[in-house]
N, C-alpha and C. Protein backbone atom coordinates (compact mmCIF):
# COMPACT_ATOMS: atom_id res chain seq x y z
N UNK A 1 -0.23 12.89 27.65
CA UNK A 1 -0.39 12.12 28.85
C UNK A 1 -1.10 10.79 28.57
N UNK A 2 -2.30 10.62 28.26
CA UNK A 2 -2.77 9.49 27.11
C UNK A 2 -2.19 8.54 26.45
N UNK A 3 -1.01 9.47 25.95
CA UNK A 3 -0.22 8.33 24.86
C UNK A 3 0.49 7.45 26.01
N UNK A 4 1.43 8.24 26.79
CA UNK A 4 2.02 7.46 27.84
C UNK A 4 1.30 6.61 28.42
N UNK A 5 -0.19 6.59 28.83
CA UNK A 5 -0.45 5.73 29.68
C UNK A 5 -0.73 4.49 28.72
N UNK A 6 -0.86 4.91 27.77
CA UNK A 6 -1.51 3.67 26.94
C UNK A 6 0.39 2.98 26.43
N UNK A 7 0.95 3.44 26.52
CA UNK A 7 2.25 2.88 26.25
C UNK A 7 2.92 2.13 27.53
N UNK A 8 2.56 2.64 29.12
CA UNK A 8 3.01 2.22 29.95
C UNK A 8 1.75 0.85 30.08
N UNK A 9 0.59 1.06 29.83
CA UNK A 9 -0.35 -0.26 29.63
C UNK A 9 0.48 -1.54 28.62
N UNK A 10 0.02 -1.28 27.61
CA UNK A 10 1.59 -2.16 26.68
C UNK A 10 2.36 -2.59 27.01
N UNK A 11 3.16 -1.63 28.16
CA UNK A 11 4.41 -2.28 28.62
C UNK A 11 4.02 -3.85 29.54
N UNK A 12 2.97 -3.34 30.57
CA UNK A 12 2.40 -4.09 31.44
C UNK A 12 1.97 -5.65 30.90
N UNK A 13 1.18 -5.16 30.17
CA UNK A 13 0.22 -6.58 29.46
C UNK A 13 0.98 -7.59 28.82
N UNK A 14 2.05 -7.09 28.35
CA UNK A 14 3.33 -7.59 27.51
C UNK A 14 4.33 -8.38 28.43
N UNK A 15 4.64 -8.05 29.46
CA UNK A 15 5.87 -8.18 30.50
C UNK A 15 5.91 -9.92 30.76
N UNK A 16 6.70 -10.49 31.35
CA UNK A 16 7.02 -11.87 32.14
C UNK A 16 7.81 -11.64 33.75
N UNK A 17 7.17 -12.22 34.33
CA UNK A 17 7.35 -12.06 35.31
C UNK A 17 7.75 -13.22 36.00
N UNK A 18 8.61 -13.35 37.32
CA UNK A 18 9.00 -14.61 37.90
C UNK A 18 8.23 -15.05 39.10
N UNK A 19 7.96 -16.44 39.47
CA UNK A 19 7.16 -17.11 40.49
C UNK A 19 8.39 -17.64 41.37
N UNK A 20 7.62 -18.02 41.88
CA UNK A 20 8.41 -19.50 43.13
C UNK A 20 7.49 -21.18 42.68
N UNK A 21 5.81 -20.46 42.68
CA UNK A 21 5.24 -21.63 42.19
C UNK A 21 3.94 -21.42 41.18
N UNK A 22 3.63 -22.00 40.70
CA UNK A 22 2.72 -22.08 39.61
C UNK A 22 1.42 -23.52 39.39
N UNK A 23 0.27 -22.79 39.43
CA UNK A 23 -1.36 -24.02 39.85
C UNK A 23 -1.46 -24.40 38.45
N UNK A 24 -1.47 -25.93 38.29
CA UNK A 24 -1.78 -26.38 37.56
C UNK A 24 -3.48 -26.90 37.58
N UNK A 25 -4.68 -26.83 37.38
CA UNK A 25 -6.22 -27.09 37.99
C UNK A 25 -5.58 -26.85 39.54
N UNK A 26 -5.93 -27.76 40.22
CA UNK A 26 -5.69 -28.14 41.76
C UNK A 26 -4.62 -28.46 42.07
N UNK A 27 -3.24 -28.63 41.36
CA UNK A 27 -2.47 -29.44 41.58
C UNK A 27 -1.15 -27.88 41.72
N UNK A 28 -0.08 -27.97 42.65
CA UNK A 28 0.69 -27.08 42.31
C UNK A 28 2.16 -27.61 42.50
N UNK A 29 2.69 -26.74 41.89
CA UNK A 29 4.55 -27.12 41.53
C UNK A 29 5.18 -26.11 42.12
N UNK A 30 6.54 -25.68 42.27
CA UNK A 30 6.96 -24.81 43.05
C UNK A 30 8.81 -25.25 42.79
N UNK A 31 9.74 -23.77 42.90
CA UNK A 31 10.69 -23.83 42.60
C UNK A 31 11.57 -25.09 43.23
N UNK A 32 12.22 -25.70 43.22
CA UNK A 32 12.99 -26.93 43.95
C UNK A 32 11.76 -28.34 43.79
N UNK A 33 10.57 -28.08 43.33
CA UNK A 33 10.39 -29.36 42.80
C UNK A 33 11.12 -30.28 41.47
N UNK A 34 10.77 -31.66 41.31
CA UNK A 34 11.57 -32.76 40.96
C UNK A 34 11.03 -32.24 39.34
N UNK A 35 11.44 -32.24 38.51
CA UNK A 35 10.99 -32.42 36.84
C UNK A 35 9.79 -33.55 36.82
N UNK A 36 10.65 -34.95 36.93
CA UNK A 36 9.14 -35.78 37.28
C UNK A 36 7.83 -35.56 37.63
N UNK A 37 7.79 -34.41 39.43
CA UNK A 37 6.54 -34.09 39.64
C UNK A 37 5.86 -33.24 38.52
N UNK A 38 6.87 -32.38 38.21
CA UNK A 38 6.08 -31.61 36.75
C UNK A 38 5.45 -32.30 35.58
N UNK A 39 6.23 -33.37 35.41
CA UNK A 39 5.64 -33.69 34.18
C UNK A 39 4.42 -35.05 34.54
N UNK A 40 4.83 -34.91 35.42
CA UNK A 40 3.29 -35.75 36.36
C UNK A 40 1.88 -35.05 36.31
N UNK A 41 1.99 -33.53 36.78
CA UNK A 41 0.75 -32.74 36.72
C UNK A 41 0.86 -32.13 35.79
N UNK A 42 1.86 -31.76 35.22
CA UNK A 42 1.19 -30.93 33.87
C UNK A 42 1.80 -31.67 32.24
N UNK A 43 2.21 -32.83 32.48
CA UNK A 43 1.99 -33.57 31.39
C UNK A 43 3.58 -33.25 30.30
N UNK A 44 3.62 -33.86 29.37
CA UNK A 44 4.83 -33.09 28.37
C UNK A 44 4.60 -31.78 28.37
N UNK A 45 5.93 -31.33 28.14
CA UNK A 45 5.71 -29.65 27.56
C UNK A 45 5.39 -29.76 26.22
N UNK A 46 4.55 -28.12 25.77
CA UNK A 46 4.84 -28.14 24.40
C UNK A 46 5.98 -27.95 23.64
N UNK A 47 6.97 -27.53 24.55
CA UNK A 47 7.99 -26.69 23.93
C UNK A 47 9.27 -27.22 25.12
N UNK A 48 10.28 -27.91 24.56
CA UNK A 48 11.30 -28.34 25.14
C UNK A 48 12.99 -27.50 24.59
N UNK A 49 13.30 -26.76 25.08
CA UNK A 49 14.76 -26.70 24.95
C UNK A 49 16.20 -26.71 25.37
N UNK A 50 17.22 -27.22 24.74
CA UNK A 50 18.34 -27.35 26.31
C UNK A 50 19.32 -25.94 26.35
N UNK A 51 19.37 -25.86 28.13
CA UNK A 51 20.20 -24.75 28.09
C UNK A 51 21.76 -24.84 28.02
N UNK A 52 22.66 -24.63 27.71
CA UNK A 52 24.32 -24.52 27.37
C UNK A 52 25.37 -23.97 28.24
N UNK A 53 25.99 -23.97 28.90
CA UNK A 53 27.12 -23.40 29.62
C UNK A 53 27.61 -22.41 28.14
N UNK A 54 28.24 -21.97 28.73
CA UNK A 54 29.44 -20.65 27.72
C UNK A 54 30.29 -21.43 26.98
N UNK A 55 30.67 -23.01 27.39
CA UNK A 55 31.61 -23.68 26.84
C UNK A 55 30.90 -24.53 26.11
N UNK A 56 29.32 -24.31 25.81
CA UNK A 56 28.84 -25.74 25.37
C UNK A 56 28.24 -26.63 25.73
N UNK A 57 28.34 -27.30 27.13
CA UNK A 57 28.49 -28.03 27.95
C UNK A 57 26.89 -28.14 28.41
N UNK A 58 25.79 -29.27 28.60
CA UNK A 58 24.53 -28.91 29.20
C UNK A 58 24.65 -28.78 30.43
N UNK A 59 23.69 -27.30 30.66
CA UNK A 59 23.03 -26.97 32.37
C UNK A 59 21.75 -27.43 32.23
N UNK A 60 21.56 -27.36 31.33
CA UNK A 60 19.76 -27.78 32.29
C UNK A 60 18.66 -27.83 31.13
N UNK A 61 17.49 -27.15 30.66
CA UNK A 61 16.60 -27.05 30.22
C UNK A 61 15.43 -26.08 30.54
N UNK A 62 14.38 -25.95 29.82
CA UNK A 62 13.32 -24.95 29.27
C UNK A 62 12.15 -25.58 29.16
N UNK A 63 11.27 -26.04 29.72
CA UNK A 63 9.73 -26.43 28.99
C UNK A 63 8.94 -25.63 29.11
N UNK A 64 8.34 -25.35 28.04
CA UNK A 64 7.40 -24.05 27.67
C UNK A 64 5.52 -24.74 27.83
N UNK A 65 4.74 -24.42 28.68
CA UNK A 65 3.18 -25.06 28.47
C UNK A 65 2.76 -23.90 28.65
N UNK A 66 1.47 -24.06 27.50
CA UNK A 66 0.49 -22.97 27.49
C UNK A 66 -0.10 -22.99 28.29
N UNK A 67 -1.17 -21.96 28.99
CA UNK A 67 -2.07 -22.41 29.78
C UNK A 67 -3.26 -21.32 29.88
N UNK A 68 -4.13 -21.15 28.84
CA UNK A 68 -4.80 -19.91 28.62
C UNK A 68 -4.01 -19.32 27.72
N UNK A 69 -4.23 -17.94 28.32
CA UNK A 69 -3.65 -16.66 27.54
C UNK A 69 -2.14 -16.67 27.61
N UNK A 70 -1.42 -17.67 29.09
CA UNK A 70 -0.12 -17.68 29.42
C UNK A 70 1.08 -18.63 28.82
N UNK A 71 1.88 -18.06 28.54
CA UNK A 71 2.98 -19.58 28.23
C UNK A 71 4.01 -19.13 29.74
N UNK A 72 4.19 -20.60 30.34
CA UNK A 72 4.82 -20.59 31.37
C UNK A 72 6.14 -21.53 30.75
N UNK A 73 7.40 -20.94 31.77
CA UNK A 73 8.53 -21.69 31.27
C UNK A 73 9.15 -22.20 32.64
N UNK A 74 9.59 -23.10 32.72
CA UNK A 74 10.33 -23.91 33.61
C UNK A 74 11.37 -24.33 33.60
N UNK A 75 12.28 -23.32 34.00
CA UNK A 75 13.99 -23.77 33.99
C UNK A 75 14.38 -24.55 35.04
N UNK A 76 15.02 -26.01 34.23
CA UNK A 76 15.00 -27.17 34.83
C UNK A 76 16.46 -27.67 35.09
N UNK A 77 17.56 -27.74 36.42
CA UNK A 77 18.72 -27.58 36.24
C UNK A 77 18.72 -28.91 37.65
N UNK A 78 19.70 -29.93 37.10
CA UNK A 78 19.95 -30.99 37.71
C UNK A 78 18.43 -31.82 37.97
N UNK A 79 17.57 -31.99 37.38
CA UNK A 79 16.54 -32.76 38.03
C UNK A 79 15.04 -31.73 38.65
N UNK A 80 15.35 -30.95 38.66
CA UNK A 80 14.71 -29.76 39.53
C UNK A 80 14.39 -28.72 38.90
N UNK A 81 13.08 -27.85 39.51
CA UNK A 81 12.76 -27.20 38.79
C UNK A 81 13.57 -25.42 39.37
N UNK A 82 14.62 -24.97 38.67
CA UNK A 82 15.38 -23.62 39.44
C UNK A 82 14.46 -22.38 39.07
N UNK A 83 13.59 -22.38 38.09
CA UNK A 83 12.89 -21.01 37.69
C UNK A 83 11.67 -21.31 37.23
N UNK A 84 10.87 -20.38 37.57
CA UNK A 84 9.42 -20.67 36.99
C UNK A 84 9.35 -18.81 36.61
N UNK A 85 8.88 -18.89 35.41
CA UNK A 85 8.47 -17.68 34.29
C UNK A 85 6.94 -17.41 33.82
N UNK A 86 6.65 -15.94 33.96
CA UNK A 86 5.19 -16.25 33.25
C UNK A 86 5.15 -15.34 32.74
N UNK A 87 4.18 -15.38 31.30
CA UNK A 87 4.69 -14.18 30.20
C UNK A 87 3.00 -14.17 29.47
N UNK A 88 2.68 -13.18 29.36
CA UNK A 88 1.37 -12.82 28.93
C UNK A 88 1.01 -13.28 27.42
N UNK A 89 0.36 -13.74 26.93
CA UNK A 89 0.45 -13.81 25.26
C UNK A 89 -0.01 -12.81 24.73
């Protein structure tokens, strides 16, 4: 019983989970904001990548910022921010 819980803990601490919006200090962002406002309050990402259609073709993008213990990702499609991700380190 032990082992499980300490394995279902693991699971937990480990996991990523999805937002709508995400606090930068005082400042906050939120799904359908502009890329601009993002990179207004929380500056370059550390981590930039582009996302691909099936044919190749660009949809959108990825910026990855640390923030603490968290790396948050921001899937960025036409100008806008469509997903916000948060994943435990």
């Amino acid at each position: 019983m032990l082992r499980r819980l300490l394995l279902l803990a693991l699971l937990v601490s480990t996991s990523a989970y999805a937002a709508d919006t995400y606090r930068f200090g005082t400042r906050l962002v939120e799904v359908g904001d502009s890329a601009s406002k993002l990179a207004e309050i929380a500056g370059p990402p550390g981590y930039k990548e582009p996302i691909e259609t099936a044919q190749g073709g660009h949809e959108g993008e990825r910026w990855q910022y640390t923030d603490g213990p968290y790396t948050i990702t921001f899937v960025i499609k036409q100008g806008r921010i469509a997903a916000i991700e948060q994943q435990h380190n």
